[in-house]
Protein backbone atom coordinates (compact mmCIF):
# COMPACT_ATOMS: atom_id res chain seq x y z
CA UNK A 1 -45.11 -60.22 119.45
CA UNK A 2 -42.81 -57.87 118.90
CA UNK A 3 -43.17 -55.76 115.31
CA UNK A 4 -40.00 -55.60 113.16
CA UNK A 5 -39.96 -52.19 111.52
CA UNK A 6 -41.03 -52.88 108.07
CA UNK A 7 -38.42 -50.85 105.83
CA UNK A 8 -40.70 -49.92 102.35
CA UNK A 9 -38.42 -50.43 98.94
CA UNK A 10 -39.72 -47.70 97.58
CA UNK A 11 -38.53 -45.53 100.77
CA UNK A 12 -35.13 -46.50 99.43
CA UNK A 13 -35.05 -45.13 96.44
CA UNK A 14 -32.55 -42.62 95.35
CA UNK A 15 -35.94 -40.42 94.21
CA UNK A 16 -37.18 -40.53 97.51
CA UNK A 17 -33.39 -39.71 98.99
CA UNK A 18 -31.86 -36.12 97.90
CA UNK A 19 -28.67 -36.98 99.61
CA UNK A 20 -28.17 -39.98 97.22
CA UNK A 21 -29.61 -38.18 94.25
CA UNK A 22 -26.65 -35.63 94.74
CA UNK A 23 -24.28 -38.60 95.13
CA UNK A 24 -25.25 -40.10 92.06
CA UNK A 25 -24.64 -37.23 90.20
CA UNK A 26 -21.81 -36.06 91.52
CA UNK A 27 -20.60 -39.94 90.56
CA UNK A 28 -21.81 -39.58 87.43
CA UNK A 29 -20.25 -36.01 86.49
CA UNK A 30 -16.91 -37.15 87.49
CA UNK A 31 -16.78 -40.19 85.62
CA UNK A 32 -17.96 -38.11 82.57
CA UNK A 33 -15.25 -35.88 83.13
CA UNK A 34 -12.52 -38.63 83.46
CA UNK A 35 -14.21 -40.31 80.27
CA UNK A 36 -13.42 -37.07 78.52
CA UNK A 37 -10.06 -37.11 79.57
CA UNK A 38 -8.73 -39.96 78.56
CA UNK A 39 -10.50 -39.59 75.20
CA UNK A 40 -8.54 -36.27 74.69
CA UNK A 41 -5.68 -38.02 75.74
CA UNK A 42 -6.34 -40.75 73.31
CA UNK A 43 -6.66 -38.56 70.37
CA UNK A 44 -4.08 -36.25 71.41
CA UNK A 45 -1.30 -38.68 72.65
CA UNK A 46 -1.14 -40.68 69.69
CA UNK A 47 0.70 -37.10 67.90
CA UNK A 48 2.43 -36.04 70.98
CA UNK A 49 4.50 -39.64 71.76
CA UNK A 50 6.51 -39.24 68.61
CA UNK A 51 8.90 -37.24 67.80
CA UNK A 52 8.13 -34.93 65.39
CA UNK A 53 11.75 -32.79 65.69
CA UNK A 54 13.57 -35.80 63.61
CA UNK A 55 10.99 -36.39 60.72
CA UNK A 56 12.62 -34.78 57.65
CA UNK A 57 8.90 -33.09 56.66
CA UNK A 58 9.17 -30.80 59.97
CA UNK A 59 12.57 -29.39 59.09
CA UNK A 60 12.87 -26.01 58.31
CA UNK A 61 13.08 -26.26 54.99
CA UNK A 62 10.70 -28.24 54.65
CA UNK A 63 8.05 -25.77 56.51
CA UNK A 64 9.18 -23.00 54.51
CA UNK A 65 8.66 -24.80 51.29
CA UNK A 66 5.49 -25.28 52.39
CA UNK A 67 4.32 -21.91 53.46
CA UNK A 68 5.71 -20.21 50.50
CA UNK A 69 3.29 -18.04 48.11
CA UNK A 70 2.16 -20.28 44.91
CA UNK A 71 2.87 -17.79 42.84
CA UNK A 72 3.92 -14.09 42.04
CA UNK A 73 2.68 -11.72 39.26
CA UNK A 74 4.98 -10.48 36.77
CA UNK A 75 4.22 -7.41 35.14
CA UNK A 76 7.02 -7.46 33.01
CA UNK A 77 9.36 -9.89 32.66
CA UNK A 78 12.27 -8.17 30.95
CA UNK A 79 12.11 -5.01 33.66
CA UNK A 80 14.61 -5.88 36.50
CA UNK A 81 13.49 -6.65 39.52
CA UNK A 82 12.18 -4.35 42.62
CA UNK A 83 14.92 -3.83 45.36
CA UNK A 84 14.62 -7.47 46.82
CA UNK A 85 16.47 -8.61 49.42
CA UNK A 86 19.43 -10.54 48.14
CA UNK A 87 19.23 -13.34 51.00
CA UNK A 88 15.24 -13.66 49.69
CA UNK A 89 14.41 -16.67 47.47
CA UNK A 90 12.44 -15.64 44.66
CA UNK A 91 8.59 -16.91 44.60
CA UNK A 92 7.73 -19.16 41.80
CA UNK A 93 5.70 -17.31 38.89
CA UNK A 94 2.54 -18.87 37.20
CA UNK A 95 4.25 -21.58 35.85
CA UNK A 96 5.99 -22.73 38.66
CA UNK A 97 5.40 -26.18 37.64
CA UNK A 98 7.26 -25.50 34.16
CA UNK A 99 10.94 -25.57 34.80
CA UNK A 100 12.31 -22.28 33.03
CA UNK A 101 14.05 -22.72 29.99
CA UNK A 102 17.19 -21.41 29.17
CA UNK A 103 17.51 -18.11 27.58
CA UNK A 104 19.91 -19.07 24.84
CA UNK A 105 19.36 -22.46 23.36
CA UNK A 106 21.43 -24.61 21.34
CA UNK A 107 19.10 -24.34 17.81
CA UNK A 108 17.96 -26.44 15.68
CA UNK A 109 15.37 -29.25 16.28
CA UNK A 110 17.23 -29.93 19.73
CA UNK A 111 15.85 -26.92 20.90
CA UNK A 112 12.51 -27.31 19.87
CA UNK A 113 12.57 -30.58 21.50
CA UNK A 114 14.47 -29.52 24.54
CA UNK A 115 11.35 -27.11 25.38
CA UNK A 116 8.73 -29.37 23.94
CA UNK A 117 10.07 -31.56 26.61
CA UNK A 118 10.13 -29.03 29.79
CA UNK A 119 7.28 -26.63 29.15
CA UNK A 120 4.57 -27.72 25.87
CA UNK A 121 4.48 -31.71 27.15
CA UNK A 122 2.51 -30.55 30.22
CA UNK A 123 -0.41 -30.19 27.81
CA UNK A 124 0.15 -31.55 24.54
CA UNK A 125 1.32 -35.16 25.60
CA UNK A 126 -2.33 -35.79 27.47
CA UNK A 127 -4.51 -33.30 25.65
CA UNK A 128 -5.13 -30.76 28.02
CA UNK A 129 -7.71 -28.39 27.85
CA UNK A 130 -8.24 -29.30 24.32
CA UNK A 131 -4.45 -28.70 23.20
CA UNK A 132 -3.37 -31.08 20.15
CA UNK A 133 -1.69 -34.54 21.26
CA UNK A 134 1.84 -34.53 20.43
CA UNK A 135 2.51 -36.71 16.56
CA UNK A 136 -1.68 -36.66 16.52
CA UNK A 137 -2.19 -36.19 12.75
CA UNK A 138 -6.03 -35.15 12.73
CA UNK A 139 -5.40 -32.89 15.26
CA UNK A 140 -2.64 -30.91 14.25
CA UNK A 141 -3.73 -31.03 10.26
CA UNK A 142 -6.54 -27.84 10.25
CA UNK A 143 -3.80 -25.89 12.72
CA UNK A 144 -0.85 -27.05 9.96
CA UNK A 145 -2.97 -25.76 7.44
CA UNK A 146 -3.57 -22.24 8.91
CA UNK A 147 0.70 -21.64 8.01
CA UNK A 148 3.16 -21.73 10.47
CA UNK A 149 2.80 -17.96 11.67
CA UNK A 150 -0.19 -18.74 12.34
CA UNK A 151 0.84 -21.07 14.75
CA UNK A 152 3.95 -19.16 16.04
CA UNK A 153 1.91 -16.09 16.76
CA UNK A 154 -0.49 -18.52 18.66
CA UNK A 155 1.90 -19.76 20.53
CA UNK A 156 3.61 -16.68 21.14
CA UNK A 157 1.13 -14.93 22.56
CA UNK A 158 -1.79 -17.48 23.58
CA UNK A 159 -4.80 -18.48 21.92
CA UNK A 160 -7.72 -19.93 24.03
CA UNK A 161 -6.79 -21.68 27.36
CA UNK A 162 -3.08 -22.08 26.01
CA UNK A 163 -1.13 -18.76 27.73
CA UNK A 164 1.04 -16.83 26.15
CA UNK A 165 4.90 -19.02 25.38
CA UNK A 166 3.10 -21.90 27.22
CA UNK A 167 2.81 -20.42 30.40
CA UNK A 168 6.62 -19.76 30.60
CA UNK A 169 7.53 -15.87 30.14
CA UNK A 170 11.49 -16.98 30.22
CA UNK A 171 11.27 -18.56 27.29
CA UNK A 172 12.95 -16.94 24.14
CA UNK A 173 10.53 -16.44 20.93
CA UNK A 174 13.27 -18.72 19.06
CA UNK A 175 12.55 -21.78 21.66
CA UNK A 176 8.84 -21.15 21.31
CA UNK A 177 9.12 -21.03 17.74
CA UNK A 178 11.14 -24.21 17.59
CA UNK A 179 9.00 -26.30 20.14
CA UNK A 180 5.84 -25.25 17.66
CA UNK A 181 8.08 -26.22 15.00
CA UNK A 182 8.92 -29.84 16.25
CA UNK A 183 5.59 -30.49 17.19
CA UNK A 184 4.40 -29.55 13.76
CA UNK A 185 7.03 -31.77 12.22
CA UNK A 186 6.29 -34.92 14.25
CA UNK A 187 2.73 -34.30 13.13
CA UNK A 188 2.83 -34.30 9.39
């Protein structure tokens, strides 16, 4: 009888084997790699197939707007301004959110309600950091009863979170005075 050479499993193994231990890593490596390739290419390719050129928030304007300061401090606001390049756009003050009123207004309770409606509603409509709602009776009655210079000079130059003319240095005294006016008024 002839004997078959008996092959033993466990001489099979890849444990037993270094040449197939190093093939089943380098195996494994590579397909990590790939793996990691396609998943960048995944995340990444779904931002590089469009085109970002034609999208109206990548135009240059756009970009500018974006990167532009928040904000600017103004020493004084009457002083004309430092030698500025005349091509430069001016950078929005504190209360860049507040439209600037006009210097000159027309008078009269249009004026009070012009700025009442560009610069004071920002706080007084909603209440804002404790600020008397607009027409709110209870509110506005211990503040009515201090006088109205009182409640100029408050609003004139600031009184507790409320800044100085509302946060708007362009506004005239008059247009303060009448927006503190026509509040007043729609409160009694």
């Amino acid at each position: 009888m002839s004997e078959h050479p008996h092959h033993d499993p466990i001489e099979e193994n890849i444990e037993t084997h270094p040449v197939k231990l190093a093939i089943g890593v380098v195996i494994g490596a590579a397909a990590l790699i790939i793996g990691i390739m396609m998943l960048a290419q995944f995340a990444v390719g779904s931002y590089g197939a469009r085109d970002m050129k034609g999208e109206p928030a990548m135009s240059p304007e756009a970009i500018a707007k974006r990167l532009a300061p928040v904000a600017k401090v103004v020493v004084d606001p009457n002083a004309p301004a430092a030698a500025a390049p005349a091509a430069a756009t001016p950078a929005p003050t504190m209360a860049a959110a507040i439209p600037a009123a006009p210097a000159k207004s027309a008078g009269g309770a249009d004026a009070g309600k012009g700025t009442y409606e560009k610069v004071c509603f920002a706080c007084h409509a909603t209440g804002v950091a404790g600020a008397p709602k607009f027409g709110d009776k209870a509110a506005w009655g211990p503040r009515i009863a201090q006088g109205k210079d009182t409640l100029h000079a408050s609003a004139l130059h600031g009184k507790g979170a409320m800044p100085a003319k509302g946060g708007n240095p362009a506004l005239s005294d008059a247009d303060v005075t009448a927006a503190v006016d026509y509040m007043v008024s729609a409160a009694k």
